[in-house]
C-alpha atoms as a PDB file:
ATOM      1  CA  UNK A   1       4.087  -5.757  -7.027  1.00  0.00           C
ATOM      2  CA  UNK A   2       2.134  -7.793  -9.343  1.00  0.00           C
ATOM      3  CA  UNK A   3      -0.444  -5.471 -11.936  1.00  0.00           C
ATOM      4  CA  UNK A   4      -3.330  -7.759 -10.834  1.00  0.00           C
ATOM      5  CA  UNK A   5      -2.444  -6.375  -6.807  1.00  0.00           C
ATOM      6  CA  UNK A   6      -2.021  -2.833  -7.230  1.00  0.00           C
ATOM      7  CA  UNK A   7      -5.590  -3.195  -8.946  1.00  0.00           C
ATOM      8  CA  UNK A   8      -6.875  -4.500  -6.327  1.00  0.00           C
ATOM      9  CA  UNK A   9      -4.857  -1.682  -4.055  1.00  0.00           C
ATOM     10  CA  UNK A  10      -6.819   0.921  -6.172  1.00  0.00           C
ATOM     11  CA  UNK A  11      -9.921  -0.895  -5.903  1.00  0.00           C
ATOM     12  CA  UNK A  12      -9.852  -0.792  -2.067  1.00  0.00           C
ATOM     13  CA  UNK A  13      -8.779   2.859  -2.078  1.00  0.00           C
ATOM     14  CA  UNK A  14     -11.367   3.829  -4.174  1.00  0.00           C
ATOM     15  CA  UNK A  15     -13.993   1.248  -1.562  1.00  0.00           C
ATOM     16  CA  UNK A  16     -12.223   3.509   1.526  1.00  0.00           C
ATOM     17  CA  UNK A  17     -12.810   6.703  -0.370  1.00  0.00           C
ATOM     18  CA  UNK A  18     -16.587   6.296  -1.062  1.00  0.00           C
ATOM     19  CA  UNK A  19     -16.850   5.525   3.020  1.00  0.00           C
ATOM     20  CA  UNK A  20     -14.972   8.676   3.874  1.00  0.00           C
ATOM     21  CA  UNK A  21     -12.245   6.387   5.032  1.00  0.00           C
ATOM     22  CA  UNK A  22      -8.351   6.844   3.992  1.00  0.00           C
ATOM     23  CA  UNK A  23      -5.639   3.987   3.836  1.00  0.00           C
ATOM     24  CA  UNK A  24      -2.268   5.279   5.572  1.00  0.00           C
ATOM     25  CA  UNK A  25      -0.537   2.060   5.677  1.00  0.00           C
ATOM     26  CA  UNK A  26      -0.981  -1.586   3.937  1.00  0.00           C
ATOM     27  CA  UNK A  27       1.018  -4.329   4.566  1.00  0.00           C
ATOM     28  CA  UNK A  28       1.832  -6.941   2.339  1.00  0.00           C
ATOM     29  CA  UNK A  29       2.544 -10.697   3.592  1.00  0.00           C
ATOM     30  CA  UNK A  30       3.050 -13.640   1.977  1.00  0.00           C
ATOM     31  CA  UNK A  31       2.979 -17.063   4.037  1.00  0.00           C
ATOM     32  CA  UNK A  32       3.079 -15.112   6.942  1.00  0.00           C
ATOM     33  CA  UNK A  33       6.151 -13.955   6.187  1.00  0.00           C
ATOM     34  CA  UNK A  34       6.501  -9.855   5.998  1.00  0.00           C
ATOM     35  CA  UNK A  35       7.348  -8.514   2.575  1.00  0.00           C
ATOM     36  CA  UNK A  36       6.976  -4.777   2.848  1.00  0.00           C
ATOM     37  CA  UNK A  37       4.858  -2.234   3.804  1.00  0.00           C
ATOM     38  CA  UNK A  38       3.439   0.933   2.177  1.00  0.00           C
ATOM     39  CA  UNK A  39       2.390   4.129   3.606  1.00  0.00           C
ATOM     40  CA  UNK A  40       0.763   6.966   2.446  1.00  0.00           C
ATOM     41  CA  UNK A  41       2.653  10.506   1.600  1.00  0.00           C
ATOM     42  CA  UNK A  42       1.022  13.698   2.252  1.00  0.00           C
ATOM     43  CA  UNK A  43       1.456  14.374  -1.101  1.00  0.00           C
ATOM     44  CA  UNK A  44      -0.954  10.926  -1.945  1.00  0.00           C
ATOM     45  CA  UNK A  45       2.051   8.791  -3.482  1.00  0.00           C
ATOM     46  CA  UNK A  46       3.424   6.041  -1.169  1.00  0.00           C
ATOM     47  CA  UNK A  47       6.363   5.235   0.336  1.00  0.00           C
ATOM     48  CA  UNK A  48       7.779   1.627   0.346  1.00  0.00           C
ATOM     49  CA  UNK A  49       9.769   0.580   2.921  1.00  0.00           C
ATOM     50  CA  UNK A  50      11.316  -2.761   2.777  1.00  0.00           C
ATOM     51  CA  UNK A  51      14.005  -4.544   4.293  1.00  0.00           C
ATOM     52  CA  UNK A  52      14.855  -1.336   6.282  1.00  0.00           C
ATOM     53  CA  UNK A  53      15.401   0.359   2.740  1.00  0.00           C
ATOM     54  CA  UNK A  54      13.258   3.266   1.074  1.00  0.00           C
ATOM     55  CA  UNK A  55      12.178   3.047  -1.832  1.00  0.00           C
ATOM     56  CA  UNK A  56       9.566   5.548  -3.568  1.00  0.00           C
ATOM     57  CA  UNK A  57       6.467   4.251  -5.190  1.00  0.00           C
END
């Protein structure tokens, strides 16, 4: 992911957080096309899962 997105990921958590809401998944698109999605540990990290492949954030 691009710096400028995962500020803006952060930003929205921290939106979420302040309405007593909490992000478990976000998916990210791009021309309508699937890229990957990323879901929340219960340890706080995330978990990207692309492609059918794991990979830890």
């Amino acid at each position: 992911m691009t710096k400028q997105l995962c500020e803006r990921i952060e930003r929205l958590e921290s939106m979420a957080q302040a309405e007593d809401v909490t992000i478990t998944r976000i998916i990210i698109e791009a021309d309508g096309t699937p890229g990957f999605v990323m879901e929340r540990q219960p340890d706080g990290s995330w978990l990207q899962l692309s492609g059918g492949e794991d990979a830890a954030l």
